[in-house]
C-alpha atoms as a PDB file:
ATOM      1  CA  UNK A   1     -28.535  10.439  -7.282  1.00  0.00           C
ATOM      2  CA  UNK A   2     -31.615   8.473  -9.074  1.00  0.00           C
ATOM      3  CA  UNK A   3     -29.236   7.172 -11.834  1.00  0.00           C
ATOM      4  CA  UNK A   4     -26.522   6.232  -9.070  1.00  0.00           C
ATOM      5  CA  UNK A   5     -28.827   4.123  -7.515  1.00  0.00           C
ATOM      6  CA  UNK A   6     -30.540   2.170 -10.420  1.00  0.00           C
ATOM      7  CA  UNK A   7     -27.336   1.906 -12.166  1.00  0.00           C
ATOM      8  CA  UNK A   8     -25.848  -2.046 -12.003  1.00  0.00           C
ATOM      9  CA  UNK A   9     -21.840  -2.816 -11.998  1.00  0.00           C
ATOM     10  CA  UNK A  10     -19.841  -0.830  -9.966  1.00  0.00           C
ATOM     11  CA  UNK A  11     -22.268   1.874  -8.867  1.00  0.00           C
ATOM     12  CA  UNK A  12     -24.392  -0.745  -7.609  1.00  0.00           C
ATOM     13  CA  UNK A  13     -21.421  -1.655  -5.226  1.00  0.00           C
ATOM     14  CA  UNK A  14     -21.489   2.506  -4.561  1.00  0.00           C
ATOM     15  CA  UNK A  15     -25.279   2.052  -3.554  1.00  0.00           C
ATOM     16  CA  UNK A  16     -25.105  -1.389  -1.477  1.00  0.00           C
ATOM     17  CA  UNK A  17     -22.025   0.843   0.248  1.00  0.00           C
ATOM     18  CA  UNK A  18     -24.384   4.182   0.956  1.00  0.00           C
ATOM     19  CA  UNK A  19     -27.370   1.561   2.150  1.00  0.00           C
ATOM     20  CA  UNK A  20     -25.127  -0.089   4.451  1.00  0.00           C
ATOM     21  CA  UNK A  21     -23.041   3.195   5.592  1.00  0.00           C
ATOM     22  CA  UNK A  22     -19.494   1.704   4.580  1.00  0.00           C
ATOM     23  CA  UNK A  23     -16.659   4.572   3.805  1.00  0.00           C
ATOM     24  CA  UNK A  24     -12.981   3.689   2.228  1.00  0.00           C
ATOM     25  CA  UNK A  25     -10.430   2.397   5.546  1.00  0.00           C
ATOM     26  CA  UNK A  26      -7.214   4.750   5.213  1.00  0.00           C
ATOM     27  CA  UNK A  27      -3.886   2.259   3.837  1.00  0.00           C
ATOM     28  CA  UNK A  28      -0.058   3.065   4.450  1.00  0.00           C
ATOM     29  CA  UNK A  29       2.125   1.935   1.980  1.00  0.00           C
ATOM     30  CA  UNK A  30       5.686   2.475   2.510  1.00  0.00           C
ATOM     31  CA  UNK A  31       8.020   2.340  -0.252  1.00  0.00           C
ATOM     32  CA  UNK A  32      11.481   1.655   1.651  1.00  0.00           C
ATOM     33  CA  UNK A  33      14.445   2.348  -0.072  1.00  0.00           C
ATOM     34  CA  UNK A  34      18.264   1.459   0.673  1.00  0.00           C
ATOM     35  CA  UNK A  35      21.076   2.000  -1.635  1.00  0.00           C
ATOM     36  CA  UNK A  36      18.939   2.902  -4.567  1.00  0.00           C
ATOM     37  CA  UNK A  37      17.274  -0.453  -4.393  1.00  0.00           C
ATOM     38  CA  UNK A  38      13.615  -0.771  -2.864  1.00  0.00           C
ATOM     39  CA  UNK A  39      11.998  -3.634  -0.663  1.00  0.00           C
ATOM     40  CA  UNK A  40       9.056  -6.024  -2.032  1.00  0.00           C
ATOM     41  CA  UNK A  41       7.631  -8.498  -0.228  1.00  0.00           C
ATOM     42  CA  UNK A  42       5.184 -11.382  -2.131  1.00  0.00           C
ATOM     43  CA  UNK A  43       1.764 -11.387  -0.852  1.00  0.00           C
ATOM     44  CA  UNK A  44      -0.558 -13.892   0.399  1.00  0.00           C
ATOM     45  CA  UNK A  45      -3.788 -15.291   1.902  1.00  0.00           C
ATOM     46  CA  UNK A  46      -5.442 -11.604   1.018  1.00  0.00           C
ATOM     47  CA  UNK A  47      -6.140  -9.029  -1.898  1.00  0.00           C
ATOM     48  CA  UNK A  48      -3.387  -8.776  -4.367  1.00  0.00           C
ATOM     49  CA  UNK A  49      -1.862 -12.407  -3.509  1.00  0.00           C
ATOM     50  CA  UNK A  50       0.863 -13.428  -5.319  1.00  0.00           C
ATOM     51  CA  UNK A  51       1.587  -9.452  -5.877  1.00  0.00           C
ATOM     52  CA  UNK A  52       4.399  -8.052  -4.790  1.00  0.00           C
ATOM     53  CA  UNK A  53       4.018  -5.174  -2.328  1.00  0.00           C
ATOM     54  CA  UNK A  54       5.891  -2.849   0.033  1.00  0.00           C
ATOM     55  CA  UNK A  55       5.228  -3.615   3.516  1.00  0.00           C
ATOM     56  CA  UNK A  56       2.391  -1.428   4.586  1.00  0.00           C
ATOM     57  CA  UNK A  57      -1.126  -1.706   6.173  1.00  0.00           C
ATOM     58  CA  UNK A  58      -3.900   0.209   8.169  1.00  0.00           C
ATOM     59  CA  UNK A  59      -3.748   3.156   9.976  1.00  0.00           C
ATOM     60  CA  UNK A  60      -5.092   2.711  13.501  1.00  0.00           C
ATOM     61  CA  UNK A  61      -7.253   4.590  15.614  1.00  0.00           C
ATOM     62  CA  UNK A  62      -5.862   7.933  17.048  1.00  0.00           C
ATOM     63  CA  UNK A  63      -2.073   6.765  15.576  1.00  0.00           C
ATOM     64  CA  UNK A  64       0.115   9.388  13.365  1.00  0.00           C
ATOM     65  CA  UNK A  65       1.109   8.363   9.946  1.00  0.00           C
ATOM     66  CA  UNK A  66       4.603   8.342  10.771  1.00  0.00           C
ATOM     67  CA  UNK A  67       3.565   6.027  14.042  1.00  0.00           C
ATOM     68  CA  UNK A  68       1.903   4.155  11.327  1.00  0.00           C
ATOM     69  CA  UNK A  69       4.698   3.508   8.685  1.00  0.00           C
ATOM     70  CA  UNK A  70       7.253   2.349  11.795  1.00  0.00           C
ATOM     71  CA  UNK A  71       4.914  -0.157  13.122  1.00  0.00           C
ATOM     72  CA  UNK A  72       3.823  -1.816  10.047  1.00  0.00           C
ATOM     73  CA  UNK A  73       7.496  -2.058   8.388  1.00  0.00           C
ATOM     74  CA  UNK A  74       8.744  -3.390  12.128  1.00  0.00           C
ATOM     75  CA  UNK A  75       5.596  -5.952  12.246  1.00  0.00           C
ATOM     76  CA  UNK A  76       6.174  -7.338   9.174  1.00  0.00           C
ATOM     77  CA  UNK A  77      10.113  -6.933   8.387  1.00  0.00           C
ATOM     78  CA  UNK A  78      11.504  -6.394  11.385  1.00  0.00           C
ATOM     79  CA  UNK A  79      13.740  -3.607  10.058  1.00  0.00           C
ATOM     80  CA  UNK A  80      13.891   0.734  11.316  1.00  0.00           C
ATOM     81  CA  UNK A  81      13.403   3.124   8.858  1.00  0.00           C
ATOM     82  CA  UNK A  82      13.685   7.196   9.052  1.00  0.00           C
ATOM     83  CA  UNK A  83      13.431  10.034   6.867  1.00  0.00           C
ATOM     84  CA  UNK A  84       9.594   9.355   6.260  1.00  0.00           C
ATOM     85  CA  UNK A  85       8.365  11.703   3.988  1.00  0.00           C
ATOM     86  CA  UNK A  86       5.231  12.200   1.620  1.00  0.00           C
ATOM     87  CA  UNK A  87       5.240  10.023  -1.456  1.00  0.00           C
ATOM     88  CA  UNK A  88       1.974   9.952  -2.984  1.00  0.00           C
ATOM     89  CA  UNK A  89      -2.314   9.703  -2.299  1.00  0.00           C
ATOM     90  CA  UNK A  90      -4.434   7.300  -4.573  1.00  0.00           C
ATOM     91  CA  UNK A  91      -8.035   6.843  -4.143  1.00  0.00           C
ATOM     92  CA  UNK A  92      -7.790   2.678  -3.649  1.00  0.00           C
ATOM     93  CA  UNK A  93     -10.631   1.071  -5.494  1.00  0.00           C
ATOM     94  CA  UNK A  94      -8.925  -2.220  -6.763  1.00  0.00           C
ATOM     95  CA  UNK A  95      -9.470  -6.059  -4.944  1.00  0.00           C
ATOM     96  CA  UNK A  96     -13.244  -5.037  -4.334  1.00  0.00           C
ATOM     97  CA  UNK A  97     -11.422  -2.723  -1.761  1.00  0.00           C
ATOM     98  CA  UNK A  98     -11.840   0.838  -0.804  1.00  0.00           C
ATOM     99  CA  UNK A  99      -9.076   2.401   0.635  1.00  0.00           C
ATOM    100  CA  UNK A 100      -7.436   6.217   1.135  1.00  0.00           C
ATOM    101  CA  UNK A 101      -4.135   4.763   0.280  1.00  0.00           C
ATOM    102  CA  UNK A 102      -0.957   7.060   1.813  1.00  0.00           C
ATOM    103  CA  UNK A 103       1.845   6.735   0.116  1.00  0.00           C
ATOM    104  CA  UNK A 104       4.912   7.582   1.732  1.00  0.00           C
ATOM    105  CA  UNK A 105       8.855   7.386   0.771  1.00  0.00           C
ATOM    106  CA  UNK A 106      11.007   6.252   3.324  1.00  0.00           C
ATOM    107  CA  UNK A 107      14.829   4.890   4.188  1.00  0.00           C
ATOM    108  CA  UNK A 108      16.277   2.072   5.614  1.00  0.00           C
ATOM    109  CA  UNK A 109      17.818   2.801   8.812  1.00  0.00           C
ATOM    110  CA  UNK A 110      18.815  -0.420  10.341  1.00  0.00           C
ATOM    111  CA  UNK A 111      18.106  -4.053   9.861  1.00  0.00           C
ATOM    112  CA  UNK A 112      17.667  -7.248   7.867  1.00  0.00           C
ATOM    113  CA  UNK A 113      14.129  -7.787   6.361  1.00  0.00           C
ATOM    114  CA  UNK A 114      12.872 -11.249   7.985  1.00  0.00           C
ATOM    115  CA  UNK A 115       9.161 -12.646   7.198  1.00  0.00           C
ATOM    116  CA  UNK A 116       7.311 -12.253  10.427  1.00  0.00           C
ATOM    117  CA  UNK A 117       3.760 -12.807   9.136  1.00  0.00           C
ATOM    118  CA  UNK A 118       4.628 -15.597   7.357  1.00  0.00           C
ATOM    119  CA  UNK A 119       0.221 -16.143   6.990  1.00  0.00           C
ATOM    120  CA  UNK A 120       1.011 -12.990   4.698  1.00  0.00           C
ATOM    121  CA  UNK A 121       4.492 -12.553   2.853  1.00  0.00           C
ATOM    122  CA  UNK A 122       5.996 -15.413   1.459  1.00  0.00           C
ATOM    123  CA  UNK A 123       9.663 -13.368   1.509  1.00  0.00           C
ATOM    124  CA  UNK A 124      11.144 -10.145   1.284  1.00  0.00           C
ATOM    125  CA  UNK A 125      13.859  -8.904  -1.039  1.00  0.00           C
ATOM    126  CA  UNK A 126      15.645  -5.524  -2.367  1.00  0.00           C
ATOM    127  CA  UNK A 127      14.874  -4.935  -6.430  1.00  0.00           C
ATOM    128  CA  UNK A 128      16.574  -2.223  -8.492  1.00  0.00           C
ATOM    129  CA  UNK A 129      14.121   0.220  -9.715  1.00  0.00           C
ATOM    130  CA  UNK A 130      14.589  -0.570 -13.234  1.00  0.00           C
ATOM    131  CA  UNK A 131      14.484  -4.315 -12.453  1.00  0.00           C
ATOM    132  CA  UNK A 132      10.998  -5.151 -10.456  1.00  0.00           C
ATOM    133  CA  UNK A 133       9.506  -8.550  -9.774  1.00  0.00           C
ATOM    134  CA  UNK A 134       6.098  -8.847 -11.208  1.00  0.00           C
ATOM    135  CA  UNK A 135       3.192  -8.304 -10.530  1.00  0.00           C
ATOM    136  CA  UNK A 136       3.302  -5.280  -8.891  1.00  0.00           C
ATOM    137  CA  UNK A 137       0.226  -4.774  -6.227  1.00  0.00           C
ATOM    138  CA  UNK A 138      -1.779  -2.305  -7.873  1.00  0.00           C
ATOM    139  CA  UNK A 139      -0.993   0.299  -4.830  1.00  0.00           C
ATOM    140  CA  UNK A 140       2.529   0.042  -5.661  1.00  0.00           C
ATOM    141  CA  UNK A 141       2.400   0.919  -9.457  1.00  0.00           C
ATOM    142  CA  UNK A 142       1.000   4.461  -8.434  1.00  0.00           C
ATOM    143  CA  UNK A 143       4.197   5.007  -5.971  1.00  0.00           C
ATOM    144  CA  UNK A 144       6.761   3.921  -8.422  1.00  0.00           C
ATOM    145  CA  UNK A 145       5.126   6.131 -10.760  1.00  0.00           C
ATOM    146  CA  UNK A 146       4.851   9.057  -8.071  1.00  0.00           C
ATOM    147  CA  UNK A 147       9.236   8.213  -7.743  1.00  0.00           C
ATOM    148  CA  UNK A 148       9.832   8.169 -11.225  1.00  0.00           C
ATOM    149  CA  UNK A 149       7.396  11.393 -12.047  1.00  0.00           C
ATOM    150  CA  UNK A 150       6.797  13.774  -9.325  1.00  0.00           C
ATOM    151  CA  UNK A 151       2.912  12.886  -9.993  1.00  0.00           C
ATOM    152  CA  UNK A 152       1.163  12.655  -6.364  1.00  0.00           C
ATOM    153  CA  UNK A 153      -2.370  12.179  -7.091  1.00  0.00           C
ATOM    154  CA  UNK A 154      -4.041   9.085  -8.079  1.00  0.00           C
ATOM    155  CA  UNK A 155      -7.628   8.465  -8.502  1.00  0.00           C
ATOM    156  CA  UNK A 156      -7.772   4.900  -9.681  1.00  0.00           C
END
């Protein structure tokens, strides 16, 4: 633990973290998927702005996952989804953010996306999987990878 703590670069942001009693928040990210195409939405005004991200956010005290993933996708797109199932965990280190980032895999139900925090999504659109916008929020990469592979662990 000596070596942790005398160390500069990142495991200096590890020790200012231990001094100050800060653990990783736990993220939702919900890749939503309708007719084989999946929904991005272009970030901004926080990390990863000008990325382009699934909608997704924080999980709140005492709320389920799956209460989670609904909320978030109906507060910012104003769209249902269903079928919410497991997609991927990644260990989010990336923005100078620390984050247990879930994953999950979801479709469309019923809907047309809308921006309702416009302060945070400049618009939302449907991109073939072999055709994304770019860049990717660094979150996302893991999940397309986690589609395309089967892989479900990601310690970034």
């Amino acid at each position: 633990m000596k070596a942790l703590l005398s160390s500069e670069g990142s495991l200096g942001i590890i020790k200012n973290a231990m001094e100050n009693k800060e653990y990783p928040k736990t993220g939702i990210a919900v890749m939503v998927m309708k007719d084989g195409k999946v929904l991005f939405g272009k970030r901004k005004n926080a990390h990863g702005a000008g990325d382009y991200a699934f909608p997704g956010g924080k999980l709140e005290w005492w709320e389920s996952i799956e209460e989670c993933a609904k909320r978030e996708v109906r507060e910012e797109t104003g769209i249902e989804i269903h079928n919410i199932r497991f997609l991927r965990l990644l260990n989010f280190k990336f923005y100078d953010k620390h984050f247990v980032d879930i994953g999950l895999l979801v479709d469309w139900k019923s809907g047309e996306p809308r921006i309702l925090e416009p302060e945070k999504c400049e618009g939302w659109a449907w991109y073939d999987l072999d055709n994304l916008p770019e860049p990717l929020f660094k979150g996302c990469v893991s999940c397309i990878e986690a589609y395309k592979t089967g892989k479900n662990y990601f310690d970034m």
